[in-house]
Protein backbone atom coordinates (compact mmCIF):
# COMPACT_ATOMS: atom_id res chain seq x y z
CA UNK A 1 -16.85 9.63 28.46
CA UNK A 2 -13.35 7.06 28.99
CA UNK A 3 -15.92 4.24 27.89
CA UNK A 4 -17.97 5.55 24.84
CA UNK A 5 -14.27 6.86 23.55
CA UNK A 6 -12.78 2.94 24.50
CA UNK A 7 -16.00 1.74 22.83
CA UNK A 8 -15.38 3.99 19.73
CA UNK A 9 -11.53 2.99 19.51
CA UNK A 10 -12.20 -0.49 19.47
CA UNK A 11 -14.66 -0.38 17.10
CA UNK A 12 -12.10 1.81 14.75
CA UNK A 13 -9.65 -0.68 14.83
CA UNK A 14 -12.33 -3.38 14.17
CA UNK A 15 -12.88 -1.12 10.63
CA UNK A 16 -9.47 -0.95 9.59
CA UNK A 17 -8.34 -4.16 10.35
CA UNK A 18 -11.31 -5.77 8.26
CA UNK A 19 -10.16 -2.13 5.40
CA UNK A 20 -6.95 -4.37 5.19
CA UNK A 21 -8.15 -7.24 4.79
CA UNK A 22 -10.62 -6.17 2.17
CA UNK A 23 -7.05 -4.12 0.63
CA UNK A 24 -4.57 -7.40 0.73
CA UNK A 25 -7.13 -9.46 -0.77
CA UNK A 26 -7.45 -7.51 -4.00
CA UNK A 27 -3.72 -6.97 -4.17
CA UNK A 28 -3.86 -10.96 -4.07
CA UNK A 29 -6.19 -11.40 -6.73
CA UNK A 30 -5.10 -8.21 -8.75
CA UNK A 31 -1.67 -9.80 -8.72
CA UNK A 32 -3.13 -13.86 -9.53
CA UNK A 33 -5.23 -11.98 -12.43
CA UNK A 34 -1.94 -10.98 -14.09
CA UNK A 35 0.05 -14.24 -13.47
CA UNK A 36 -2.57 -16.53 -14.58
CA UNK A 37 -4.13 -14.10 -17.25
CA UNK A 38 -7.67 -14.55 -15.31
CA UNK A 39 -10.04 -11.98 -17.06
CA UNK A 40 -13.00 -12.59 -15.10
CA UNK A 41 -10.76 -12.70 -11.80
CA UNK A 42 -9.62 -8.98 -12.74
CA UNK A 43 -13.32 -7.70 -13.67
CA UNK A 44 -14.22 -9.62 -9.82
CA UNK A 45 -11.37 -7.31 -8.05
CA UNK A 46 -12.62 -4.13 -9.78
CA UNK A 47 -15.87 -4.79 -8.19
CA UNK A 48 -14.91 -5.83 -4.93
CA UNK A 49 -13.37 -1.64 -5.32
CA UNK A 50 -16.99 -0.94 -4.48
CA UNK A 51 -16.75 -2.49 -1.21
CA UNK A 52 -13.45 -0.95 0.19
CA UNK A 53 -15.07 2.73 -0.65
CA UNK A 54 -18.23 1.80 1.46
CA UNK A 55 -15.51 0.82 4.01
CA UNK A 56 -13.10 4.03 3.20
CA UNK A 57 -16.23 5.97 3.94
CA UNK A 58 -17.45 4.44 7.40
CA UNK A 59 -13.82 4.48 8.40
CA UNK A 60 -13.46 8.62 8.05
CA UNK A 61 -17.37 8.40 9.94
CA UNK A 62 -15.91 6.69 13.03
CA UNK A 63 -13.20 8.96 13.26
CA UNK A 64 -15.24 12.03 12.79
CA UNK A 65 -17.83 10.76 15.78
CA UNK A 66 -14.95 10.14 18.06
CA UNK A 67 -13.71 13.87 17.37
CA UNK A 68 -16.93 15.20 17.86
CA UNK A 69 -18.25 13.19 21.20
CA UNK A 70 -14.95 12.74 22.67
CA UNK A 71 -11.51 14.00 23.62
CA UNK A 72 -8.61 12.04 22.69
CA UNK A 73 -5.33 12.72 23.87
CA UNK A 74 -1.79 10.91 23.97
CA UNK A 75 -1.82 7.25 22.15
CA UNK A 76 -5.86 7.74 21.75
CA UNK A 77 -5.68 10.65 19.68
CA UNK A 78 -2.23 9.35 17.31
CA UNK A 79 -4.24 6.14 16.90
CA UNK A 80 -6.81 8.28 15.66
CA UNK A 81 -4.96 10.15 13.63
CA UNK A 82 -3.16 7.58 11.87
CA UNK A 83 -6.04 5.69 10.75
CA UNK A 84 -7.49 8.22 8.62
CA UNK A 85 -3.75 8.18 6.93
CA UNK A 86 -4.06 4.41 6.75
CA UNK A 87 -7.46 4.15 5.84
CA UNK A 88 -6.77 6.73 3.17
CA UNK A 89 -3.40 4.61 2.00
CA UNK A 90 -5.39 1.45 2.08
CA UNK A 91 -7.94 3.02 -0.35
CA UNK A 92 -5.80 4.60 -2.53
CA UNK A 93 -3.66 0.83 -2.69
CA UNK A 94 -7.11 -0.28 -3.81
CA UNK A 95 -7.16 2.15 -6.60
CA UNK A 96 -3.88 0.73 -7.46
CA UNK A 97 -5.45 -3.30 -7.13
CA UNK A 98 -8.03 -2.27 -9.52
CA UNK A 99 -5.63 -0.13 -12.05
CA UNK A 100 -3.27 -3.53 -12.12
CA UNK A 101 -6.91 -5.69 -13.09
CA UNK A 102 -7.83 -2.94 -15.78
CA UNK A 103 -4.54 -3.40 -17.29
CA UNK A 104 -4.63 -6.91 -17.91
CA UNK A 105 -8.23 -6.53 -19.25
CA UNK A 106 -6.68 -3.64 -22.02
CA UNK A 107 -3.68 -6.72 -23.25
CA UNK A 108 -5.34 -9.76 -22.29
CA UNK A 109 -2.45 -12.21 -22.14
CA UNK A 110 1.10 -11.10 -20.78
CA UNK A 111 3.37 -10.26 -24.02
CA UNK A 112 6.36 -12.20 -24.75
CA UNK A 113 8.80 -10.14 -23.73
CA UNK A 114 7.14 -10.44 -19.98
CA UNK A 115 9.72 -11.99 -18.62
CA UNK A 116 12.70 -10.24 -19.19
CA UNK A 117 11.04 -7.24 -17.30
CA UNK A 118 11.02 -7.52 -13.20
CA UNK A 119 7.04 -7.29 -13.01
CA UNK A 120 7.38 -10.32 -11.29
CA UNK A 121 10.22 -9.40 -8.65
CA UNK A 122 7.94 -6.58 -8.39
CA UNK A 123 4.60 -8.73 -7.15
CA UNK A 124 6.68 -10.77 -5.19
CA UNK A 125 7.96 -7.25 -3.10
CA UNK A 126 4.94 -5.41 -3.10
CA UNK A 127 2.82 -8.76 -1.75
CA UNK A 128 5.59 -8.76 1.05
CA UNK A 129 5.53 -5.15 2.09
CA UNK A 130 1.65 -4.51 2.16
CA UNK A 131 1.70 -7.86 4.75
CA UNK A 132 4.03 -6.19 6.47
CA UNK A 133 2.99 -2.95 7.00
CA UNK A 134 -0.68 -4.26 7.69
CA UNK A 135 1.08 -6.35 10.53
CA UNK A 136 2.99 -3.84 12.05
CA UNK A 137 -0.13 -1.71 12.64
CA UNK A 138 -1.87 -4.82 13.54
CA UNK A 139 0.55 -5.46 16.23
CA UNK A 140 2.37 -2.68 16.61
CA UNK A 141 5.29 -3.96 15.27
CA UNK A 142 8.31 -1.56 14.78
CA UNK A 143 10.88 -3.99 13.40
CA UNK A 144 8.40 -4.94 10.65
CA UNK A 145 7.26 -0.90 10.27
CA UNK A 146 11.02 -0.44 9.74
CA UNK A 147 11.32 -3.56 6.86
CA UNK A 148 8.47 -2.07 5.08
CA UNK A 149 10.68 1.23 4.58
CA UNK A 150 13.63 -1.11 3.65
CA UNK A 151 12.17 -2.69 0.74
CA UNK A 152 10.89 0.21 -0.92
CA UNK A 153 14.18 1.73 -1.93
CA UNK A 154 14.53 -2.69 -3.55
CA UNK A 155 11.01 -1.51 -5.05
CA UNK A 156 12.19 1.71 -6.45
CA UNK A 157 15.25 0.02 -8.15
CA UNK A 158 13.47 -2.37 -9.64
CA UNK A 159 10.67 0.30 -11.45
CA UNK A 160 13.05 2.64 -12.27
CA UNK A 161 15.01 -0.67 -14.28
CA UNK A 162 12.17 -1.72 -15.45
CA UNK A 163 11.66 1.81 -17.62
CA UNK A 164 15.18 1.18 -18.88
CA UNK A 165 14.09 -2.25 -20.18
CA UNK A 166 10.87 -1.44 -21.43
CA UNK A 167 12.20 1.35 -23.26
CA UNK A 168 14.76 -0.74 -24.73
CA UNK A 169 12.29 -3.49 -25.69
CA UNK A 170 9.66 -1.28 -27.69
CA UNK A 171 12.31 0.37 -29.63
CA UNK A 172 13.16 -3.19 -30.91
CA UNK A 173 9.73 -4.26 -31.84
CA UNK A 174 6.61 -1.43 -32.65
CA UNK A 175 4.49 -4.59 -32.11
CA UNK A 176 5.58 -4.06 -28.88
CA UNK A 177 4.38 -1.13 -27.91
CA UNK A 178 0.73 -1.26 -26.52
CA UNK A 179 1.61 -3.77 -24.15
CA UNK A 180 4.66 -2.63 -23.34
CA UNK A 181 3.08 1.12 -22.20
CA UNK A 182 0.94 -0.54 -20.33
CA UNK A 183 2.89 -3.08 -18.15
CA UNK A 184 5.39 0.10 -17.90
CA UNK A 185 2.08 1.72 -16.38
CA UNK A 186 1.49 -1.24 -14.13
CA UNK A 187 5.18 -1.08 -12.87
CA UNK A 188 4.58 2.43 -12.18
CA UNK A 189 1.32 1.12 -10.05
CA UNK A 190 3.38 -1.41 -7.97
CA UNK A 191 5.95 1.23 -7.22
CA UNK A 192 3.37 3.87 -5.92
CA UNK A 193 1.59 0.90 -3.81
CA UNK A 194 5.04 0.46 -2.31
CA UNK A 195 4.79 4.05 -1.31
CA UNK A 196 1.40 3.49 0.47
CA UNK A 197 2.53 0.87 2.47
CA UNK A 198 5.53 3.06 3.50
CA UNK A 199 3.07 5.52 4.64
CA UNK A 200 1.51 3.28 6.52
CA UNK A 201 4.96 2.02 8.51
CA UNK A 202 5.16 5.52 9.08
CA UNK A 203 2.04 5.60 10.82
CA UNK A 204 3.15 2.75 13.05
CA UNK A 205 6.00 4.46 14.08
CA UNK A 206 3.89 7.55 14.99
CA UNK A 207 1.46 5.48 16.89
CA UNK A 208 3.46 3.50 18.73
CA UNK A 209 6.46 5.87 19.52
CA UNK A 210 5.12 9.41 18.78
CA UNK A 211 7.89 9.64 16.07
CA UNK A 212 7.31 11.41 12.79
CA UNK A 213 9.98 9.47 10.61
CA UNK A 214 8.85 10.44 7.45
CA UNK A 215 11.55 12.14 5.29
CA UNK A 216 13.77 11.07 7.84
CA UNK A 217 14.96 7.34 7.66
CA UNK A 218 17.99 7.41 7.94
CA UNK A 219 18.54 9.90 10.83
CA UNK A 220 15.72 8.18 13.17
CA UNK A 221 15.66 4.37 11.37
CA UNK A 222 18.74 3.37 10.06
CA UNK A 223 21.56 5.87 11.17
CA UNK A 224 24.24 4.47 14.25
CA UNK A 225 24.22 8.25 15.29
CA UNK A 226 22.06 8.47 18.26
CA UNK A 227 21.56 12.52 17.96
CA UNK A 228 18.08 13.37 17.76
CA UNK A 229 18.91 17.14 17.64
CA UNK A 230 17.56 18.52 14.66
CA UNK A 231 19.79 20.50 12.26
């Protein structure tokens, strides 16, 4: 029973490790598709969506045989658990890869006014984080677990600026408009894919420490009070 569950695990983490790759590279090209106004390279990474489904799918299988043959417990069972999160996070950030691509395909070129927005601080943050938080579950890696949940509240700033500015600029121009609601959209996107890849620092935390930190940064993460009572 300890081997076919070992067996199991290891192929689990084989899934989700190549679910993350399959995620960061369509956040890549989603991204490059915008920058470089590449049409065909956003139609390619709304296909490639097909691929991290068939992979979202045999992840949740995996997990559901290992329930069913086997009996987890301790790190086993919270490694487990988590990557049905993560594997659900990672899907859902493909959603976002894909939204990003069919955005670019409604305006076709980036507007004018592009660059007085922070789409591009944006790319730059999100691109960061999601390497990141697929690292720290890769490795196990707390310190970068905890940066991911650092440069979200960066992220947040930045969308919630970004309506200001958008606002600002389509009341100036009507022309303005149609691409402007949907780059707003798009920095709405980047901001929920931040999100995901908080979730999944979450996770690591969970996995590696049995700590549910979610909701509760600064107490467990951040805080110099060592009290873990709860109130």
């Amino acid at each position: 029973m300890e081997r076919l569950l070992d067996e199991h695990i290891e192929k689990l983490k084989t899934r989700v490790i190549k679910m993350c790759s399959l995620v960061d590279e369509q956040v890549q090209l989603a991204i490059k598709s915008v920058e470089e106004e590449d049409l065909d390279l956003a139609k390619a990474v709304i296909e490639k969506d097909k691929k991290v489904d068939k992979y979202d799918n045999k992840i949740d299988k995996i997990c559901q045989k290992i329930f069913a043959l086997t009996q987890p417990v301790a790190m086993d069972l919270r490694l487990i658990m988590s990557s049905m999160t993560i594997n659900n996070n990672l899907e859902r950030i493909g959603d976002i890869a894909t939204n990003i691509s069919e955005y670019i395909l409604m305006i076709k070129k980036k507007p004018d006014f592009y660059t007085q927005t922070n789409l591009e601080e944006m790319f730059k943050v999100v691109r960061q984080m999601l390497k990141d938080a697929i690292d720290s579950y890769i490795g196990g890696n707390e310190t970068l677990a905890k940066s991911v949940i650092e440069a979200d509240n960066h992220l947040d700033k930045l969308n919630a600026d970004n309506h200001k500015i958008f606002v600002q600029i389509m009341k100036q121009n009507p022309d303005y408009i149609e691409p402007g609601i949907a780059l707003l959209a798009m920095s709405r996107q980047l901001e929920r894919l931040g999100d995901h890849c908080t979730n999944i620092a979450e996770d690591v935390f969970f996995i590696v420490e049995a700590r549910l930190v979610k909701h509760k940064y600064e107490k467990y993460l951040f805080a110099d009070d060592k009290d873990d009572n709860d109130d």
